[in-house]
N, C-alpha and C. Protein backbone atom coordinates (compact mmCIF):
# COMPACT_ATOMS: atom_id res chain seq x y z
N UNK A 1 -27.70 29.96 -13.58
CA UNK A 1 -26.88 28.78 -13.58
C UNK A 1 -25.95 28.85 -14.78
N UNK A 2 -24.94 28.49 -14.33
CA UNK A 2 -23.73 28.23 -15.73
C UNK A 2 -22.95 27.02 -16.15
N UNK A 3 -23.09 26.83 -16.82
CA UNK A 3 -22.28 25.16 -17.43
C UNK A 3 -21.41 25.68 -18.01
N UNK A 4 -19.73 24.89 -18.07
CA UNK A 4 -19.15 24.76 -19.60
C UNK A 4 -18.09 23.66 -18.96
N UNK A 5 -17.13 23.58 -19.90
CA UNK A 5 -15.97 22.70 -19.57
C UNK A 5 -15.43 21.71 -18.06
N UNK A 6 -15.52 23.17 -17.16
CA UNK A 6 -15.13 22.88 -16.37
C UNK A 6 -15.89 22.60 -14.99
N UNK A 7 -16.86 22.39 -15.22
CA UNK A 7 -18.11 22.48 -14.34
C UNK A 7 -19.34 23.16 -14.60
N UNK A 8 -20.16 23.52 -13.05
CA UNK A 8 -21.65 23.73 -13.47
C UNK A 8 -21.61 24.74 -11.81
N UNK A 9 -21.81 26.07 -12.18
CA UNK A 9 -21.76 27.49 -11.15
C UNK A 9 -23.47 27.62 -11.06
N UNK A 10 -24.18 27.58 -9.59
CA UNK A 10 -25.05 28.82 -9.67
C UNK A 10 -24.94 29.43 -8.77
N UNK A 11 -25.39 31.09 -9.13
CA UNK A 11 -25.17 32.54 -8.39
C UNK A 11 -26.32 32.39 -7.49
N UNK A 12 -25.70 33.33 -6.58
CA UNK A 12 -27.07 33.91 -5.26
C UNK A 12 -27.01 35.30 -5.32
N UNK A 13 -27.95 35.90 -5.34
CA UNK A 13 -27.94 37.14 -4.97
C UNK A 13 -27.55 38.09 -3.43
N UNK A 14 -27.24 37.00 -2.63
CA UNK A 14 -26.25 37.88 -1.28
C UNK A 14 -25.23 36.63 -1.34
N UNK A 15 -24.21 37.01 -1.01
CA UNK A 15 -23.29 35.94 -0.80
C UNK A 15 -22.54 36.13 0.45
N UNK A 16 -22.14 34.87 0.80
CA UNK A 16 -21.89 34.24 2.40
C UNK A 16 -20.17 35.19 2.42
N UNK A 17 -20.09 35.66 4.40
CA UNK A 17 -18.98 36.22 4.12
C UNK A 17 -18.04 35.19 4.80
N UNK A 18 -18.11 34.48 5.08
CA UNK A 18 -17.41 32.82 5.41
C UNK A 18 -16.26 32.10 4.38
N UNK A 19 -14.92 31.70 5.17
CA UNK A 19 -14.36 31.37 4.16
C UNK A 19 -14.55 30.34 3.53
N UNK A 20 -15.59 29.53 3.92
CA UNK A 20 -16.07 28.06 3.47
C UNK A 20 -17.36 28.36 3.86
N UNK A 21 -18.59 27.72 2.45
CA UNK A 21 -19.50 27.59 2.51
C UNK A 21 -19.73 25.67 1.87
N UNK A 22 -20.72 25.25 3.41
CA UNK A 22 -21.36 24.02 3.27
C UNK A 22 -22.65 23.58 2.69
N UNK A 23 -22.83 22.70 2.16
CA UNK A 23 -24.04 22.02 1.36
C UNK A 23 -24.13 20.63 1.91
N UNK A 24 -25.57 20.18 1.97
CA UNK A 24 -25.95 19.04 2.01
C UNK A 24 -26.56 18.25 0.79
N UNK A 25 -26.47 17.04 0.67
CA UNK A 25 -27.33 16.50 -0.87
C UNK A 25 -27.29 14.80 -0.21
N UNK A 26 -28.52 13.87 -0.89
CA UNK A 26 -28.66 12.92 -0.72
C UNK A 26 -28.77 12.45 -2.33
N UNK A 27 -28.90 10.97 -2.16
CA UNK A 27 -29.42 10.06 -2.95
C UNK A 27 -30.62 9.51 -3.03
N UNK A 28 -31.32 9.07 -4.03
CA UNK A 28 -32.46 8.40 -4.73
C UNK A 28 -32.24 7.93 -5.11
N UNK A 29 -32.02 6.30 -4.97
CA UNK A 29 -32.12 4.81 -5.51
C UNK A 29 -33.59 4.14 -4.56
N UNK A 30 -34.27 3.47 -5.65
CA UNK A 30 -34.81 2.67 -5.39
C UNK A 30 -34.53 0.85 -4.74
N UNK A 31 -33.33 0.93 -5.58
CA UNK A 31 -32.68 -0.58 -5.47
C UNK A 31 -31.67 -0.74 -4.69
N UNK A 32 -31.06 0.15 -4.29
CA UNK A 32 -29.88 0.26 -3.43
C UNK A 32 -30.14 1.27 -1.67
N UNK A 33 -29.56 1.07 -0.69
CA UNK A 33 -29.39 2.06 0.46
C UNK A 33 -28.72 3.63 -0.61
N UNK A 34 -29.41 4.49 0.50
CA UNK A 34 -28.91 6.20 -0.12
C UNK A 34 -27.71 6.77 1.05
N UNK A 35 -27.61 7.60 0.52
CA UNK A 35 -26.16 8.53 1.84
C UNK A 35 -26.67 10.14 1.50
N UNK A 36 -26.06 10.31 2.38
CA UNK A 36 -26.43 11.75 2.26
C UNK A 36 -24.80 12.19 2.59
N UNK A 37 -24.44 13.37 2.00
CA UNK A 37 -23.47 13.98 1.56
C UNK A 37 -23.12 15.23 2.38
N UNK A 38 -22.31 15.47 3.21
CA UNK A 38 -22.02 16.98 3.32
C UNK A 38 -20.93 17.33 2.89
N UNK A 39 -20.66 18.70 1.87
CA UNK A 39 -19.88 19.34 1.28
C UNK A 39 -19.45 20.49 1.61
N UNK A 40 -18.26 20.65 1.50
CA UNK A 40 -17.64 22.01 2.03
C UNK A 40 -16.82 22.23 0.99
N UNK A 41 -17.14 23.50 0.49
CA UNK A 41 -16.30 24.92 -0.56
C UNK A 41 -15.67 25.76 -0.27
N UNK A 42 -14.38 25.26 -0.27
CA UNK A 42 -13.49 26.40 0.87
C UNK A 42 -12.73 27.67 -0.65
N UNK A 43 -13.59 28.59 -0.49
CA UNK A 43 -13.41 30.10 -1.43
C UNK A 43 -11.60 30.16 -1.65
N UNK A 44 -11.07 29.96 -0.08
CA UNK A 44 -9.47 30.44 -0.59
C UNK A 44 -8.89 29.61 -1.06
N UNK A 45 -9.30 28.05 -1.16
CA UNK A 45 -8.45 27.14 -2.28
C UNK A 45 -9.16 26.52 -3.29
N UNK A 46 -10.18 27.29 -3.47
CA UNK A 46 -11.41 26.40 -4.58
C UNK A 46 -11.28 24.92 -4.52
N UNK A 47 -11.78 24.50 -3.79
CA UNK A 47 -11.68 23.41 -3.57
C UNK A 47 -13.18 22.24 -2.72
N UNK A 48 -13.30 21.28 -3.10
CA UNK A 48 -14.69 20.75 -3.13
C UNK A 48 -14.44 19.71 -2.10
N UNK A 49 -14.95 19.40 -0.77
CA UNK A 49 -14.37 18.37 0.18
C UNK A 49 -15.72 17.66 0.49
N UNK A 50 -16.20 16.33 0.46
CA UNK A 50 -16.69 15.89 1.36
C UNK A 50 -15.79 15.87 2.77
N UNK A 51 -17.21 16.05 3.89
CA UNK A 51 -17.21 16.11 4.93
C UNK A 51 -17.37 15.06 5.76
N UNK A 52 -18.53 14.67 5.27
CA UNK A 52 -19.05 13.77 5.67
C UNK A 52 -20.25 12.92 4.92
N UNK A 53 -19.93 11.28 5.25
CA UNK A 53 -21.11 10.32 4.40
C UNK A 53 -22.17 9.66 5.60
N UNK A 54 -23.11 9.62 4.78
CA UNK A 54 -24.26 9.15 6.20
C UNK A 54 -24.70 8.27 5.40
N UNK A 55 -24.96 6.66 5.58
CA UNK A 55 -25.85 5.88 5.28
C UNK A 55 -27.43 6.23 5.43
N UNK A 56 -28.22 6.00 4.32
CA UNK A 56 -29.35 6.21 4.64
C UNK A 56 -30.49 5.16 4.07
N UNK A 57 -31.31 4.10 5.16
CA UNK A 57 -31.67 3.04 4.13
C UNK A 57 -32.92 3.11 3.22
N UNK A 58 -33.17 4.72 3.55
CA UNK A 58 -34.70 4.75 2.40
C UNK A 58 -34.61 5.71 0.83
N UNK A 59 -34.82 5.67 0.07
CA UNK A 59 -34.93 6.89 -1.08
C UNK A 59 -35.36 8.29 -0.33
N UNK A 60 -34.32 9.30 -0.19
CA UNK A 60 -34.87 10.42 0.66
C UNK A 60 -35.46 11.42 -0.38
N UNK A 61 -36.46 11.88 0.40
CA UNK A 61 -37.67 12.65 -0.55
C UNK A 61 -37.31 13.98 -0.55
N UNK A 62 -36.78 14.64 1.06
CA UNK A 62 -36.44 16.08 1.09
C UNK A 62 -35.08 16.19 2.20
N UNK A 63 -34.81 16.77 2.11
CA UNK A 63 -33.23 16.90 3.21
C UNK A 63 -33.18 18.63 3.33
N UNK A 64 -32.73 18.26 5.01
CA UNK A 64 -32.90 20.37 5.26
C UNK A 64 -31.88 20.16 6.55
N UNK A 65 -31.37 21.40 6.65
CA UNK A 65 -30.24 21.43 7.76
C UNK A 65 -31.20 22.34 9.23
N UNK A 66 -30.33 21.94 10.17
CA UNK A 66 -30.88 23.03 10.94
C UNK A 66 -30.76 24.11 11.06
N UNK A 67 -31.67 24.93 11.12
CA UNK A 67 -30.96 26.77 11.26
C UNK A 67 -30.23 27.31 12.47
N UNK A 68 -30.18 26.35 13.68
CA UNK A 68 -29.54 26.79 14.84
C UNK A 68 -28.13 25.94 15.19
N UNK A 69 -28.21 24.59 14.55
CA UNK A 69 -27.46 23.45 15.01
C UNK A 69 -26.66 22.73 13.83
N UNK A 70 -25.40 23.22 13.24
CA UNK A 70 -25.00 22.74 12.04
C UNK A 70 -24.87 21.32 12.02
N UNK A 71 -24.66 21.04 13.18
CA UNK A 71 -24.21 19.15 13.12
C UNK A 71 -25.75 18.40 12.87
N UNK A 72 -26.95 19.13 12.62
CA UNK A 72 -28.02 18.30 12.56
C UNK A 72 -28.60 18.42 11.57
N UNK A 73 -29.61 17.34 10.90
CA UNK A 73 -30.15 17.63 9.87
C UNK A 73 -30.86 16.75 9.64
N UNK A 74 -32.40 16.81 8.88
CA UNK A 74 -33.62 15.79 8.94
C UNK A 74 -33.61 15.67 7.22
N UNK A 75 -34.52 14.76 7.40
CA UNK A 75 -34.47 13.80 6.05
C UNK A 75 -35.65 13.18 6.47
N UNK A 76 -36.54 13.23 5.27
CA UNK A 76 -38.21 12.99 4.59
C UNK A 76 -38.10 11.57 3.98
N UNK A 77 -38.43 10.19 4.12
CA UNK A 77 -39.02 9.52 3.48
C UNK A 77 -39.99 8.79 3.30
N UNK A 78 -40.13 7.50 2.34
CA UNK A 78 -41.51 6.85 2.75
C UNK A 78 -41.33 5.34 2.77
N UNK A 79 -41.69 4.66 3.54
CA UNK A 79 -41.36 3.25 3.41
C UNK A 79 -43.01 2.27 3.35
N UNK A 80 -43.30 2.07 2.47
CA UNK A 80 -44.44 0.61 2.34
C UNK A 80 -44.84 0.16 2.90
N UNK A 81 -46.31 0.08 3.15
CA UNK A 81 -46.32 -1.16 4.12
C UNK A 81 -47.47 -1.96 3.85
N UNK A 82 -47.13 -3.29 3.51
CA UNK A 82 -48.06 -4.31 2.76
C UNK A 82 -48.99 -4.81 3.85
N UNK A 83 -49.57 -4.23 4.25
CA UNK A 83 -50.96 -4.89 5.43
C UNK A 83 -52.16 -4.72 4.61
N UNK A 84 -52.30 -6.79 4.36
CA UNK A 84 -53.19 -6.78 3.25
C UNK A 84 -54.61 -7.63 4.24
């Protein structure tokens, strides 16, 4: 991983031969609804795009894409339940 000025880089040891590589990321709030994020890094204009925002109304625990189906993707959480 690398930090300085201008941001924060980490390396992979094979790299994608695609002219844009995508990422997913969510949020963790307790007090607020979360979203989950998809990002696209397009190599020939360095450049950082959301894609897309997803409301999400729980604190998500894990987030994973599909390996066959790019438009899909699951998300882990836990919700309470006061049965006293």
């Amino acid at each position: 991983m690398q930090g300085g000025p201008s941001g924060i880089g980490y390396g992979l040891k094979y790299q994608a031969d695609t002219d844009h590589t995508s990422f997913i990321t969510g949020t963790l709030s307790l007090k607020e609804d979360n979203e989950v994020h998809l990002i696209r890094f397009s190599s020939d204009r360095t450049e950082l795009k959301c894609e897309g925002l997803f409301s999400h109304p729980n604190e998500i625990w894990d987030l994973v894409s599909c390996p066959f189906d790019q438009r899909m993707l699951s998300t882990v959480f836990f919700t309470a339940s006061l049965d006293l």
